[in-house]
C-alpha atoms as a PDB file:
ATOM      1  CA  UNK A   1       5.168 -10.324 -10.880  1.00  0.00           C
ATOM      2  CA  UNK A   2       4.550  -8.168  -7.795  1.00  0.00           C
ATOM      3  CA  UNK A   3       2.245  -6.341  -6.016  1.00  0.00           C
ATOM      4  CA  UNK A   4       0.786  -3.164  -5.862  1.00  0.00           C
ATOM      5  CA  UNK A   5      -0.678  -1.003  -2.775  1.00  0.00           C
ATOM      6  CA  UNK A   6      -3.302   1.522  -4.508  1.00  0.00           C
ATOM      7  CA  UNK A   7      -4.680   4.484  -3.933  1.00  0.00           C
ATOM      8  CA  UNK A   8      -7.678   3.220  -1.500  1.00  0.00           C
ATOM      9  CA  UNK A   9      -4.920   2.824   0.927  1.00  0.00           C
ATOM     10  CA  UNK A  10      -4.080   6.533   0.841  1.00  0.00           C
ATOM     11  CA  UNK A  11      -5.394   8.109   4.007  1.00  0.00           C
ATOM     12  CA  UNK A  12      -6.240   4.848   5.875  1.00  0.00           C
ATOM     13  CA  UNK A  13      -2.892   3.045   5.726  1.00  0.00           C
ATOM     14  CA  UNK A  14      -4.000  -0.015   7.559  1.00  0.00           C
ATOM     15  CA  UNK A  15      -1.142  -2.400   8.251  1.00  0.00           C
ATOM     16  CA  UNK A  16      -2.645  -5.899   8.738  1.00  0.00           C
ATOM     17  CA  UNK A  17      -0.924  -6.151   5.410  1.00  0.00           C
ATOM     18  CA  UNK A  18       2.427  -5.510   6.386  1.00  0.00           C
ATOM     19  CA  UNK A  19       2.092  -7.851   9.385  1.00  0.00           C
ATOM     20  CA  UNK A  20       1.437 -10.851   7.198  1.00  0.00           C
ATOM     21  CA  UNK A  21       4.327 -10.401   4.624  1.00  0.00           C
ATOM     22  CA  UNK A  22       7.142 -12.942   4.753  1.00  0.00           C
ATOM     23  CA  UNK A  23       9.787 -11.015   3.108  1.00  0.00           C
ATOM     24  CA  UNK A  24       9.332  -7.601   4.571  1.00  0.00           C
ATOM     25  CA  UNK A  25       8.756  -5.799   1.242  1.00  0.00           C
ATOM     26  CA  UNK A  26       6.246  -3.075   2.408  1.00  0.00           C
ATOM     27  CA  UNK A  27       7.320   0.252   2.921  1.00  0.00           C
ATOM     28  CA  UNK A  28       5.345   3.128   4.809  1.00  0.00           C
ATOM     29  CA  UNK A  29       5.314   6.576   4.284  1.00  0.00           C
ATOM     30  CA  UNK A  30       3.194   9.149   6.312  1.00  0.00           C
ATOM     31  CA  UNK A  31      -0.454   8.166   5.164  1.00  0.00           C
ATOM     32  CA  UNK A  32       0.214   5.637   2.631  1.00  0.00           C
ATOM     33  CA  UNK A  33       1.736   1.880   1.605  1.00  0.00           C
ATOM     34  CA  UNK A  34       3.687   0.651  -0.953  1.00  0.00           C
ATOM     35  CA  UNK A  35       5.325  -2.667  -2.058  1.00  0.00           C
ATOM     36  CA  UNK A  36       8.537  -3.108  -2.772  1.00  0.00           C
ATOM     37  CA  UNK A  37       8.163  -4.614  -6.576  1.00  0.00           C
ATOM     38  CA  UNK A  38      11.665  -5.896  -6.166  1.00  0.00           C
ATOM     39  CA  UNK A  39      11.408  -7.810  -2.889  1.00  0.00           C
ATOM     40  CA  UNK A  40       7.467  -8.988  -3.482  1.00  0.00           C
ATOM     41  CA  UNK A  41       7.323 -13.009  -4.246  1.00  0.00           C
ATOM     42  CA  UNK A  42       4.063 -13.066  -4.952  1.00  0.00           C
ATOM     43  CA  UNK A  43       2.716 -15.027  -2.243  1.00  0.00           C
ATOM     44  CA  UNK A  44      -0.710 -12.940  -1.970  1.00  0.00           C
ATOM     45  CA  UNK A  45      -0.922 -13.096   1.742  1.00  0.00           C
ATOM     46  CA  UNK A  46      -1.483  -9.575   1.848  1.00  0.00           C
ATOM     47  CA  UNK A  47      -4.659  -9.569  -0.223  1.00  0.00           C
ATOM     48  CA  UNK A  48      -7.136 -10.855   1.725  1.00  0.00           C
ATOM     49  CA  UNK A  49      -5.643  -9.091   5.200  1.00  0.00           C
ATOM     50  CA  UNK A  50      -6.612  -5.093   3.237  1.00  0.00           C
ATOM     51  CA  UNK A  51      -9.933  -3.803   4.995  1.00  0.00           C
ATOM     52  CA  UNK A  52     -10.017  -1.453   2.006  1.00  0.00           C
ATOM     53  CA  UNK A  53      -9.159  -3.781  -1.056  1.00  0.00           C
ATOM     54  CA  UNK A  54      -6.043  -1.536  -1.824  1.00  0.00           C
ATOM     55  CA  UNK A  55      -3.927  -4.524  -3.195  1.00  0.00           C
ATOM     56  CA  UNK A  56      -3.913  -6.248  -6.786  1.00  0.00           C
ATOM     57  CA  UNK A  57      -1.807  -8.487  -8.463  1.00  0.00           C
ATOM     58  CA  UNK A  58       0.149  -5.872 -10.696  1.00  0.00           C
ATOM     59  CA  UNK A  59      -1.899  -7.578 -13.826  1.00  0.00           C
ATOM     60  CA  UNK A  60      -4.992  -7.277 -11.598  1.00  0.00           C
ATOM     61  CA  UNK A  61      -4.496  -3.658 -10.712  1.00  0.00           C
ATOM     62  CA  UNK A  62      -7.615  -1.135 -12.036  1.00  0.00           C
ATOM     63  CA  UNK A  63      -7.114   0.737 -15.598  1.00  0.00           C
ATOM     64  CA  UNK A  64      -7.549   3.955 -13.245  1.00  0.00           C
ATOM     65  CA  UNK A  65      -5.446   2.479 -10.692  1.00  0.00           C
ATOM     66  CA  UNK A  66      -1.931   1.782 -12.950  1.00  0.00           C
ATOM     67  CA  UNK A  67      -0.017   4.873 -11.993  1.00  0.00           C
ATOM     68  CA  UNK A  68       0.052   2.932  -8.959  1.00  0.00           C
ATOM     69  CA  UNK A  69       2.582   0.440 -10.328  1.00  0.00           C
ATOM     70  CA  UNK A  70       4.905   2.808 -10.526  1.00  0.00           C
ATOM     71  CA  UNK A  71       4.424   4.958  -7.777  1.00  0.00           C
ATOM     72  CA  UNK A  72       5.304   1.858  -5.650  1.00  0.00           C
ATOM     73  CA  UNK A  73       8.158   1.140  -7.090  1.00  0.00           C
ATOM     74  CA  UNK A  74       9.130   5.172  -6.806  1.00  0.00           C
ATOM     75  CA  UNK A  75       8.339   5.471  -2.914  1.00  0.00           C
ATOM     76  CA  UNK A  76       9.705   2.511  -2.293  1.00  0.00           C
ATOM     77  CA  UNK A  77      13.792   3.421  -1.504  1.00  0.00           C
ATOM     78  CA  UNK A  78      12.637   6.657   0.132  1.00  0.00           C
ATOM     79  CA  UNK A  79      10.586   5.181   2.985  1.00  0.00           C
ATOM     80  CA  UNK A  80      11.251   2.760   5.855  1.00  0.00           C
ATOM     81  CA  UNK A  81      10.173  -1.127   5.634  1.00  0.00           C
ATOM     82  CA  UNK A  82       7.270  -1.932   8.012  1.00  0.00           C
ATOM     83  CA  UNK A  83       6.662  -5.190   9.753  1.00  0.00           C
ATOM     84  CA  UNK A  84       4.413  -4.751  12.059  1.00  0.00           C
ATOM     85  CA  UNK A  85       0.590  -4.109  12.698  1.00  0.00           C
ATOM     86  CA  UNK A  86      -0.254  -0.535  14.354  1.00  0.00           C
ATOM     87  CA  UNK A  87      -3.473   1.392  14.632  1.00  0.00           C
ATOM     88  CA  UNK A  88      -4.591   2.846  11.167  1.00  0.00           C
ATOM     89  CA  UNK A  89      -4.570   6.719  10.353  1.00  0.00           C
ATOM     90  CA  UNK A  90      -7.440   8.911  12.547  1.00  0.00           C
ATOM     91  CA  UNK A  91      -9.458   9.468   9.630  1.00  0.00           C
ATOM     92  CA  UNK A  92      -9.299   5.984   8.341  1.00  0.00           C
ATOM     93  CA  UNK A  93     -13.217   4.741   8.440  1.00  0.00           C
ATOM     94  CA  UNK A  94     -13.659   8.571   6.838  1.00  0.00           C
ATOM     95  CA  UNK A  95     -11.424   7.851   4.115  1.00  0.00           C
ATOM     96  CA  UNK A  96     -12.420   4.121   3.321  1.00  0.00           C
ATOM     97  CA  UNK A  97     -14.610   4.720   0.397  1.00  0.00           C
ATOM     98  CA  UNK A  98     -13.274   7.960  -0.901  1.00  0.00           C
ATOM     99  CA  UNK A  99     -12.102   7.702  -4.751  1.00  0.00           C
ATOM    100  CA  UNK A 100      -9.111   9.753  -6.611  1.00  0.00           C
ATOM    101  CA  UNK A 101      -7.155  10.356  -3.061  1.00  0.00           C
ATOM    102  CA  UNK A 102      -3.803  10.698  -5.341  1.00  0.00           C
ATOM    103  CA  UNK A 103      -4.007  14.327  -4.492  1.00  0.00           C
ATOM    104  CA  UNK A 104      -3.778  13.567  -0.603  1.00  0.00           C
ATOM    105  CA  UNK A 105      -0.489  10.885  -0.800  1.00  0.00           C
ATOM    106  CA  UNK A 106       2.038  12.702   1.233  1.00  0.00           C
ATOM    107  CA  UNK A 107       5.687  11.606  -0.322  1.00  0.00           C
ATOM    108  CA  UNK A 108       7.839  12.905   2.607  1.00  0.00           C
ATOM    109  CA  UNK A 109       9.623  10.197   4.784  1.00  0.00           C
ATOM    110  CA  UNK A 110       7.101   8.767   7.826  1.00  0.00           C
END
């Protein structure tokens, strides 16, 4: 089982997640996160660390939330791994709360 980084991180991208992952499996893109469903090992130290409770279990994630699974996986080769903890997008408190930010995921490389 994996991981998966949903849309509530879209527009925040905070990275406390990233910081805390022991096998480097999450990848950033320009205002979003995703984990790496082949290099997760399900440790679940990432969980607790999201300010915006953007992470499930992939048999955890949301019924509206499932395109996330593989949207993950898709993003995944095309942007760079992330290890450490910077400063969250701008707009991040704005963006917290918001629901159905699909339409504001940027895929280009960060």
């Amino acid at each position: 089982m994996t991981y998966v980084v949903t849309e509530n991180c879209i527009e925040c991208k905070y990275t406390d997640c990233a910081e805390v992952c022991p096998v480097e499996c999450f990848h950033e893109g320009p205002n979003f996160l995703v984990i790496d469903p082949v290099e997760c090992i399900d440790c679940a130290a990432c969980v607790p660390e999201c300010p915006v409770d953007a992470i499930f279990a992939e048999d955890e994630v949301p019924e509206d939330q499932k395109h996330c699974i593989a949207l993950n996986a898709e993003l995944t080769p095309h942007w760079p791994v992330i290890i450490r903890k910077h400063d969250p997008l701008p707009r991040a408190e704005e963006f917290k709360n918001q629901k159905n930010k699909l339409p504001l995921l940027r895929r280009e490389r960060a």
